[in-house]
C-alpha atoms as a PDB file:
ATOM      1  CA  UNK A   1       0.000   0.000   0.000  1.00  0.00           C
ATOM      2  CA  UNK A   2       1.308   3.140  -0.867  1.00  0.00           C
ATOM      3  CA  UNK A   3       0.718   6.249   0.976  1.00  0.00           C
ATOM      4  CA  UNK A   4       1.962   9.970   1.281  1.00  0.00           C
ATOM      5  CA  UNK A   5       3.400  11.861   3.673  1.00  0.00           C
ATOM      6  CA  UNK A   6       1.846  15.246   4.574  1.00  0.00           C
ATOM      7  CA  UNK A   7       2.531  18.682   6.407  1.00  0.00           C
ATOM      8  CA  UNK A   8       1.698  18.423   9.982  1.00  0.00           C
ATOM      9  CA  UNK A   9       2.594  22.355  11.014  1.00  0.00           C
ATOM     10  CA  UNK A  10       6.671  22.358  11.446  1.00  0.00           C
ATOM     11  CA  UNK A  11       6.266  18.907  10.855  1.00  0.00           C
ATOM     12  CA  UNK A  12       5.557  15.926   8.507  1.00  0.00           C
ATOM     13  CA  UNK A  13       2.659  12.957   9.264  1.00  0.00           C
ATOM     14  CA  UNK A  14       1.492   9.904   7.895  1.00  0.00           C
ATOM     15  CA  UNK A  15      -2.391   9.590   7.607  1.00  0.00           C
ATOM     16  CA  UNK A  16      -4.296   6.334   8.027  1.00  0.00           C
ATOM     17  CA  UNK A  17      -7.615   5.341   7.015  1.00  0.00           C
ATOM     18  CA  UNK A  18     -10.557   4.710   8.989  1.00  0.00           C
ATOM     19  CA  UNK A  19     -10.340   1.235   8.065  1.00  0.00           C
ATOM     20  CA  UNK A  20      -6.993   0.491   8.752  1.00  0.00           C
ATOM     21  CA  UNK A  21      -7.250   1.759  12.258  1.00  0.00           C
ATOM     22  CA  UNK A  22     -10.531  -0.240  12.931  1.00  0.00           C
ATOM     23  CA  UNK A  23      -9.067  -3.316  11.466  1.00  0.00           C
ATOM     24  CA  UNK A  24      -5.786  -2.623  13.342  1.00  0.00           C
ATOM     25  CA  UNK A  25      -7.705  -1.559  16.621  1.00  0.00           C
ATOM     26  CA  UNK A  26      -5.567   1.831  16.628  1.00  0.00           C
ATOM     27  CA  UNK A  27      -6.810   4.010  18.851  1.00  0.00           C
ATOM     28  CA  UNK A  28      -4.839   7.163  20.442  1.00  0.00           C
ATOM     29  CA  UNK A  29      -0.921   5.921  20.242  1.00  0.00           C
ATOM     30  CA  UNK A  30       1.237   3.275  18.220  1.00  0.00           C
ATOM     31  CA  UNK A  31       4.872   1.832  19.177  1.00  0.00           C
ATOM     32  CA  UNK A  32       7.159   2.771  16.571  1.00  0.00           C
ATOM     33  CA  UNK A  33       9.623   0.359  15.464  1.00  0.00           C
ATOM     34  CA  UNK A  34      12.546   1.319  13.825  1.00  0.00           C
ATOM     35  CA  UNK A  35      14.155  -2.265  12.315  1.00  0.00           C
ATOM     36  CA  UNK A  36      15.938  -3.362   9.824  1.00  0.00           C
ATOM     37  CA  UNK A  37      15.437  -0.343   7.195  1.00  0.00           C
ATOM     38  CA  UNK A  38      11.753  -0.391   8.069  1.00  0.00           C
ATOM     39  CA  UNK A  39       9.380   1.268  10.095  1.00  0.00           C
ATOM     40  CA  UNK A  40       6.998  -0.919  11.971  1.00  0.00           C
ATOM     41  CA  UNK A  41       3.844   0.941  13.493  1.00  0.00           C
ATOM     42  CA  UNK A  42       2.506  -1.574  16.030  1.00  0.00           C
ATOM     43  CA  UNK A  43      -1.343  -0.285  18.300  1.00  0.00           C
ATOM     44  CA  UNK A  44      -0.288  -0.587  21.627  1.00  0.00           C
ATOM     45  CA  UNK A  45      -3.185  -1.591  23.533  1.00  0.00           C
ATOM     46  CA  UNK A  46      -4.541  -0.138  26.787  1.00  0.00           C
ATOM     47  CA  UNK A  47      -2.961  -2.348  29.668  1.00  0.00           C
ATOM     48  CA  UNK A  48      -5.744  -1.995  32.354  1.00  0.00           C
ATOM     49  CA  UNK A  49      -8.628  -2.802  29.468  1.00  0.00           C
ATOM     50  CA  UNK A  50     -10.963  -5.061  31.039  1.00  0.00           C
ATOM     51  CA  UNK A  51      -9.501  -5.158  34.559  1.00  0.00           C
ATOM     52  CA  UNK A  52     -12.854  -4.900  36.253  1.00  0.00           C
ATOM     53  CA  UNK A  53     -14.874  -7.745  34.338  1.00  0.00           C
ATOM     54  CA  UNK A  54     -11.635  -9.888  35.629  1.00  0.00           C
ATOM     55  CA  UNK A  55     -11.830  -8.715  39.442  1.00  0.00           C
ATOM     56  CA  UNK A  56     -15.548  -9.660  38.985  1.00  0.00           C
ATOM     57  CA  UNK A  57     -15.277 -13.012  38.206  1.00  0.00           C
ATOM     58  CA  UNK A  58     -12.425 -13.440  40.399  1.00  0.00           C
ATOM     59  CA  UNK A  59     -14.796 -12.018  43.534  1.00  0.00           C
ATOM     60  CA  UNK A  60     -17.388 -14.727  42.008  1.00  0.00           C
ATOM     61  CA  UNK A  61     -14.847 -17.574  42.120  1.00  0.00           C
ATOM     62  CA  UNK A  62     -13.699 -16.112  45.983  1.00  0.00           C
ATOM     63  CA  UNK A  63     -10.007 -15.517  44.198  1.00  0.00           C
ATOM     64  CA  UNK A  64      -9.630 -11.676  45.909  1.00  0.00           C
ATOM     65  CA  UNK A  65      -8.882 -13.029  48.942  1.00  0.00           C
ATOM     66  CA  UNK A  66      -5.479 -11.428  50.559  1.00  0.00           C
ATOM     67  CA  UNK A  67      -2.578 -13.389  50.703  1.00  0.00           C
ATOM     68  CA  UNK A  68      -1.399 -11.167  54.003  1.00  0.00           C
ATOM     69  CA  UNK A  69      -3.404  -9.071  56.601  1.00  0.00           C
ATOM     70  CA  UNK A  70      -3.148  -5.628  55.719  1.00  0.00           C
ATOM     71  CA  UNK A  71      -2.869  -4.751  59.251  1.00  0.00           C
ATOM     72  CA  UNK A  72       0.046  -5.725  61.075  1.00  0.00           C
ATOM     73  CA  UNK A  73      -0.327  -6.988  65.256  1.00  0.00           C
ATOM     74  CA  UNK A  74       3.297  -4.746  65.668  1.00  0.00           C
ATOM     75  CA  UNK A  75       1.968  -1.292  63.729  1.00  0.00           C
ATOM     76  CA  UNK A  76       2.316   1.798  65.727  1.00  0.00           C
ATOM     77  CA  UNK A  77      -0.980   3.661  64.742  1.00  0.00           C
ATOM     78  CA  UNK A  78       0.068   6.571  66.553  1.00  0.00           C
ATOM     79  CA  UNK A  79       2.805   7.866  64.399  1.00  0.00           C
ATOM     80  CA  UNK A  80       0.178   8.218  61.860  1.00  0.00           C
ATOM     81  CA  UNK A  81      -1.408  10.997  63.908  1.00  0.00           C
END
């Protein structure tokens, strides 16, 4: 596919189709890959995406238990004060 490179104010851009970003899932950022004499533009996906239908199912299957008391029998409170 051949594509051209435009003016982007001081600078120069590449412009992508609709469809390429949909089919791509490209949303606000990319990883650019600099490799071999090529340029590699690869989506980089949002890390936290679907964090909260996974601590659902893990509160389902009783998996969100803590592995350690988050209070400890030797904490001072009172420095907190």
């Amino acid at each position: 596919m051949e594509t051209s490179i435009i003016k982007i104010g001081n600078s120069k851009g590449l412009r992508l189709s609709k469809t390429i970003l949909d089919k791509y899932n490209i949303k606000d950022k990319v990883e650019l890959i600099l490799e071999k004499g090529q340029i590699i533009l690869k989506p980089i996906s949002s890390p936290r995406a679907h964090w909260e239908e996974a601590f659902s199912k893990m509160a389902e299957n009783g998996d969100d238990q803590l592995l350690m008391d988050d209070v400890f029998e030797d904490e001072n409170f009172e420095e907190w004060d």
